[in-house]
C-alpha atoms as a PDB file:
ATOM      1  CA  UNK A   1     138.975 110.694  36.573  1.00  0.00           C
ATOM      2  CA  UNK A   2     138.723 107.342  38.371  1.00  0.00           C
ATOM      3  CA  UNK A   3     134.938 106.130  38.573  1.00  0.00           C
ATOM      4  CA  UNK A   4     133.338 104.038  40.161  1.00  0.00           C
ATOM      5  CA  UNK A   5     129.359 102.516  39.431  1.00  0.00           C
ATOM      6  CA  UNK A   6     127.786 100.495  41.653  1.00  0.00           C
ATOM      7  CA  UNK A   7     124.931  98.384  41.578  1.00  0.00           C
ATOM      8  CA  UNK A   8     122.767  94.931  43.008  1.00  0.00           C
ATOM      9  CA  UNK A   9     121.785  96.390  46.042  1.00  0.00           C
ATOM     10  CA  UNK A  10     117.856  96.302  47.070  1.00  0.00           C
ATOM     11  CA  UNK A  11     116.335  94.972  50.189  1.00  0.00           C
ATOM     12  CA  UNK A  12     115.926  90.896  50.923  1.00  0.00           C
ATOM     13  CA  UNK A  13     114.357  88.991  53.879  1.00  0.00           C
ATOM     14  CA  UNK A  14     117.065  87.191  56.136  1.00  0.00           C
ATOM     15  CA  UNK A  15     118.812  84.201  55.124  1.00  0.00           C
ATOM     16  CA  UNK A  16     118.466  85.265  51.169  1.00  0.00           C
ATOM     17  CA  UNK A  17     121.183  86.244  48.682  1.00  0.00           C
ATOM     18  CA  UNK A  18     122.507  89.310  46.637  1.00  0.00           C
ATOM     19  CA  UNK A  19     125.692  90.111  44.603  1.00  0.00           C
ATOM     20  CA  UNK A  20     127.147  93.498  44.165  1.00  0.00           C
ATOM     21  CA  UNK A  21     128.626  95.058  41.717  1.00  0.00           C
ATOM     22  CA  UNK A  22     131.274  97.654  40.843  1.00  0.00           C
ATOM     23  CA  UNK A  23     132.513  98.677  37.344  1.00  0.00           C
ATOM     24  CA  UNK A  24     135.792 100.346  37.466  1.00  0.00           C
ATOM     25  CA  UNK A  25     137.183 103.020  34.961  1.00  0.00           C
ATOM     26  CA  UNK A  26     139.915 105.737  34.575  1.00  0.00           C
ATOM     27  CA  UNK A  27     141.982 103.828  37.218  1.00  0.00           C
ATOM     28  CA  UNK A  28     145.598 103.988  35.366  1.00  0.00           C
ATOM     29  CA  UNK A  29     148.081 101.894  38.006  1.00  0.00           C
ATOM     30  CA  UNK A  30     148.944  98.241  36.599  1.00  0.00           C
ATOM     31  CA  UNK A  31     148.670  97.283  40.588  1.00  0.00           C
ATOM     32  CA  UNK A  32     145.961  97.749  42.538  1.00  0.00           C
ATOM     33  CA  UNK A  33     143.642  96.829  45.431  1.00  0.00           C
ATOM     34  CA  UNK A  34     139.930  96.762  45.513  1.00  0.00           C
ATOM     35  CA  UNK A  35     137.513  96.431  48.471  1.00  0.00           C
ATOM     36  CA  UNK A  36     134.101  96.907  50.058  1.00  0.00           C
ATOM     37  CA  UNK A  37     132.854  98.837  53.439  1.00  0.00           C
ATOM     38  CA  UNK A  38     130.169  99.374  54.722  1.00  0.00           C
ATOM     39  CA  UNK A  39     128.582 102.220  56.956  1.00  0.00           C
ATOM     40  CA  UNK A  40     125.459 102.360  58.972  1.00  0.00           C
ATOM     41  CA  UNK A  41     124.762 106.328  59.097  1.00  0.00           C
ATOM     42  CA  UNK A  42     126.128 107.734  62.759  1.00  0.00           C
ATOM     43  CA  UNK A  43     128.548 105.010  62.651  1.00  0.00           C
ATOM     44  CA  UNK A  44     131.949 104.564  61.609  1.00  0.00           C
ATOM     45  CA  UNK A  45     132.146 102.543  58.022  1.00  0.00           C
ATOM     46  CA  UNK A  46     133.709  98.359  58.616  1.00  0.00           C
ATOM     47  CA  UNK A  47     136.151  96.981  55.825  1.00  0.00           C
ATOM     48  CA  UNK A  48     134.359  94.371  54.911  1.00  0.00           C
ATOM     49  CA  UNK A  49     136.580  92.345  52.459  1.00  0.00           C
ATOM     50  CA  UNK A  50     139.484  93.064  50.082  1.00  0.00           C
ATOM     51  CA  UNK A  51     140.894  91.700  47.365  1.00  0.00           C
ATOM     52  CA  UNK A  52     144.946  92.156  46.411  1.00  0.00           C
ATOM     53  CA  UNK A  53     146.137  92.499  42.988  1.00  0.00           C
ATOM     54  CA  UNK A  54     147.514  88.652  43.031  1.00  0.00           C
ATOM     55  CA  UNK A  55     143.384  87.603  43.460  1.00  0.00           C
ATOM     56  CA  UNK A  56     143.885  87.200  48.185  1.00  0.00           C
ATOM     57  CA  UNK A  57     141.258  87.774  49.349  1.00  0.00           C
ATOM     58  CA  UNK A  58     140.764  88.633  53.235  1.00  0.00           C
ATOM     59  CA  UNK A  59     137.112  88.889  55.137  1.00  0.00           C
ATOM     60  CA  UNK A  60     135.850  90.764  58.367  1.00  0.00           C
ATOM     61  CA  UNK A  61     135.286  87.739  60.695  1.00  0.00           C
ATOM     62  CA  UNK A  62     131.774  88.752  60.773  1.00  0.00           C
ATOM     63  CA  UNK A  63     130.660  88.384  56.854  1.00  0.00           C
ATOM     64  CA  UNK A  64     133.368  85.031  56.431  1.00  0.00           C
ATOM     65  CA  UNK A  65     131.249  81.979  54.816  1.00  0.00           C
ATOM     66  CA  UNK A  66     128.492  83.888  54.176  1.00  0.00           C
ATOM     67  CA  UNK A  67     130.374  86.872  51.672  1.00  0.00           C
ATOM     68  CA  UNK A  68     132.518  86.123  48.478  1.00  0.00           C
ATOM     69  CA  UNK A  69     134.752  88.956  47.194  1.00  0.00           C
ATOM     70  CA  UNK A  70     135.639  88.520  43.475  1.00  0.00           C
ATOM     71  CA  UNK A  71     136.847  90.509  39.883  1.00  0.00           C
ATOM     72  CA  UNK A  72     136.050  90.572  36.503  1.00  0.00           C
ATOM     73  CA  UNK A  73     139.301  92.321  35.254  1.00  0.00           C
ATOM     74  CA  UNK A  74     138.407  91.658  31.302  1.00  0.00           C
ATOM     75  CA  UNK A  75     135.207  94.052  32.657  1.00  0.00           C
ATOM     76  CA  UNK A  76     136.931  95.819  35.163  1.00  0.00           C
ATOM     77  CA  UNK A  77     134.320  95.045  37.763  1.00  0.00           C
ATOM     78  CA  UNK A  78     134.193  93.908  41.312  1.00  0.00           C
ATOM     79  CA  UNK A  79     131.789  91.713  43.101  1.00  0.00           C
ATOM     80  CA  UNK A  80     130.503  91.288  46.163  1.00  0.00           C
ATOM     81  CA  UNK A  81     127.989  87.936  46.324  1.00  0.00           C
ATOM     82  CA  UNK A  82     126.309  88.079  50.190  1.00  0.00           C
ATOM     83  CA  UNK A  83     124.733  84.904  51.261  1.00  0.00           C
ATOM     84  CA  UNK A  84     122.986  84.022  54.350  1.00  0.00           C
ATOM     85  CA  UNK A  85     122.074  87.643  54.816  1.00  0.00           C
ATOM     86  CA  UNK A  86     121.232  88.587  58.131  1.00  0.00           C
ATOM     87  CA  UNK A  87     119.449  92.064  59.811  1.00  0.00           C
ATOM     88  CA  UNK A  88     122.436  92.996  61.049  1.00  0.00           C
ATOM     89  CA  UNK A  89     124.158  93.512  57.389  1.00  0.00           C
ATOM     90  CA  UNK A  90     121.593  96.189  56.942  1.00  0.00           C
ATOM     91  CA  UNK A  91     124.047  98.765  55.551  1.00  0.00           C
ATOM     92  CA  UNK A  92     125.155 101.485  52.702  1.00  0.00           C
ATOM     93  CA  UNK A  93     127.947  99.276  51.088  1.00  0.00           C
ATOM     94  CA  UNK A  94     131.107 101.185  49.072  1.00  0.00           C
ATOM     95  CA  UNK A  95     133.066  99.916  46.477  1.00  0.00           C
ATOM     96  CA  UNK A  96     136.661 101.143  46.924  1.00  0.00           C
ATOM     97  CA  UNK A  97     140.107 100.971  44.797  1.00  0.00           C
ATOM     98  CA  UNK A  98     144.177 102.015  45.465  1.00  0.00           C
ATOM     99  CA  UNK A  99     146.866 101.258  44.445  1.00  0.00           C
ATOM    100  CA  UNK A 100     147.558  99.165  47.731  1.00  0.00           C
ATOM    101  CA  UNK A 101     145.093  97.687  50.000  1.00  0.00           C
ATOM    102  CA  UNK A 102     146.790 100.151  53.075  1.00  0.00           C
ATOM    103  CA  UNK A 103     145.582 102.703  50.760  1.00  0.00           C
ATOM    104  CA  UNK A 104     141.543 101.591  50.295  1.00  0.00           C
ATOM    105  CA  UNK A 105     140.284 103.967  52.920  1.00  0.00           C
ATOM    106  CA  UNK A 106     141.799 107.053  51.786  1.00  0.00           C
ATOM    107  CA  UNK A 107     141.317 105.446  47.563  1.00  0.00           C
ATOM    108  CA  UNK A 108     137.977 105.671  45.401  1.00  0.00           C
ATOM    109  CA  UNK A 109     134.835 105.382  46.535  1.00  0.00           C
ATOM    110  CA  UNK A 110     131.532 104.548  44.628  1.00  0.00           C
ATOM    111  CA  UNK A 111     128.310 106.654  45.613  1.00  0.00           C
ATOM    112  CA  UNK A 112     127.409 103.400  47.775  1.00  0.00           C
ATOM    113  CA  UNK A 113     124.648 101.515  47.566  1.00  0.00           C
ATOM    114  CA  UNK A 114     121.836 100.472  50.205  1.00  0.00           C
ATOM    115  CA  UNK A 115     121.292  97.188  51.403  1.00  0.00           C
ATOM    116  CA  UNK A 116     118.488  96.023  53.478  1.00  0.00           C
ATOM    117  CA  UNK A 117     117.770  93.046  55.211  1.00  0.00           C
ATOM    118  CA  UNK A 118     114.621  92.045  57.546  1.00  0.00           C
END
């Protein structure tokens, strides 16, 4: 079974920093996509960045400059390092994996984990 563990979420006052993390296992395809979301309960979850299994990376306008989307693959582990953090990133944020990134919606998805910012 594909897994996914999450962690480096925690609550921060605005303008400070925190990286995310995601460790991978079970996933068997040699090609694959990984990404992050996020979902404010009562509202529909954001694709927040993606990276493509040549290392492109692509950003929701709203998180570009201040988010960095990056992998370990010797550790099978994805990062998310959030910068300049602002109230409005307040959100439950998913680590996701497919085998494309058309797939990430309907791929894996970690147990999420809470972000605050005030």
């Amino acid at each position: 079974h594909v897994q996914l563990v999450e962690s480096g979420g925690g609550s921060v006052q605005a303008g400070g920093s925190l990286r995310l993390s995601c460790l991978v296992s079970g996933f068997t395809y040699s090609s694959y996509c990984m990404g992050w979301f996020r979902q404010t309960p009562g509202k529909e979850r954001e694709g927040v960045a993606h990276i493509d299994n040549d290392g492109r990376t692509r950003y929701t306008d709203s998180v570009k400059g201040r988010f960095t989307i990056s992998q370990d693959r010797a550790k099978n582990t994805l990062y998310l390092q959030m910068n300049s953090l602002k109230p409005e990133d307040t959100d439950m944020y998913y680590c996701t994996i497919a085998s494309a990134c058309s797939r990430l919606m309907t791929g894996w998805w970690g147990q999420g984990t809470q972000v605050t910012v005030s």
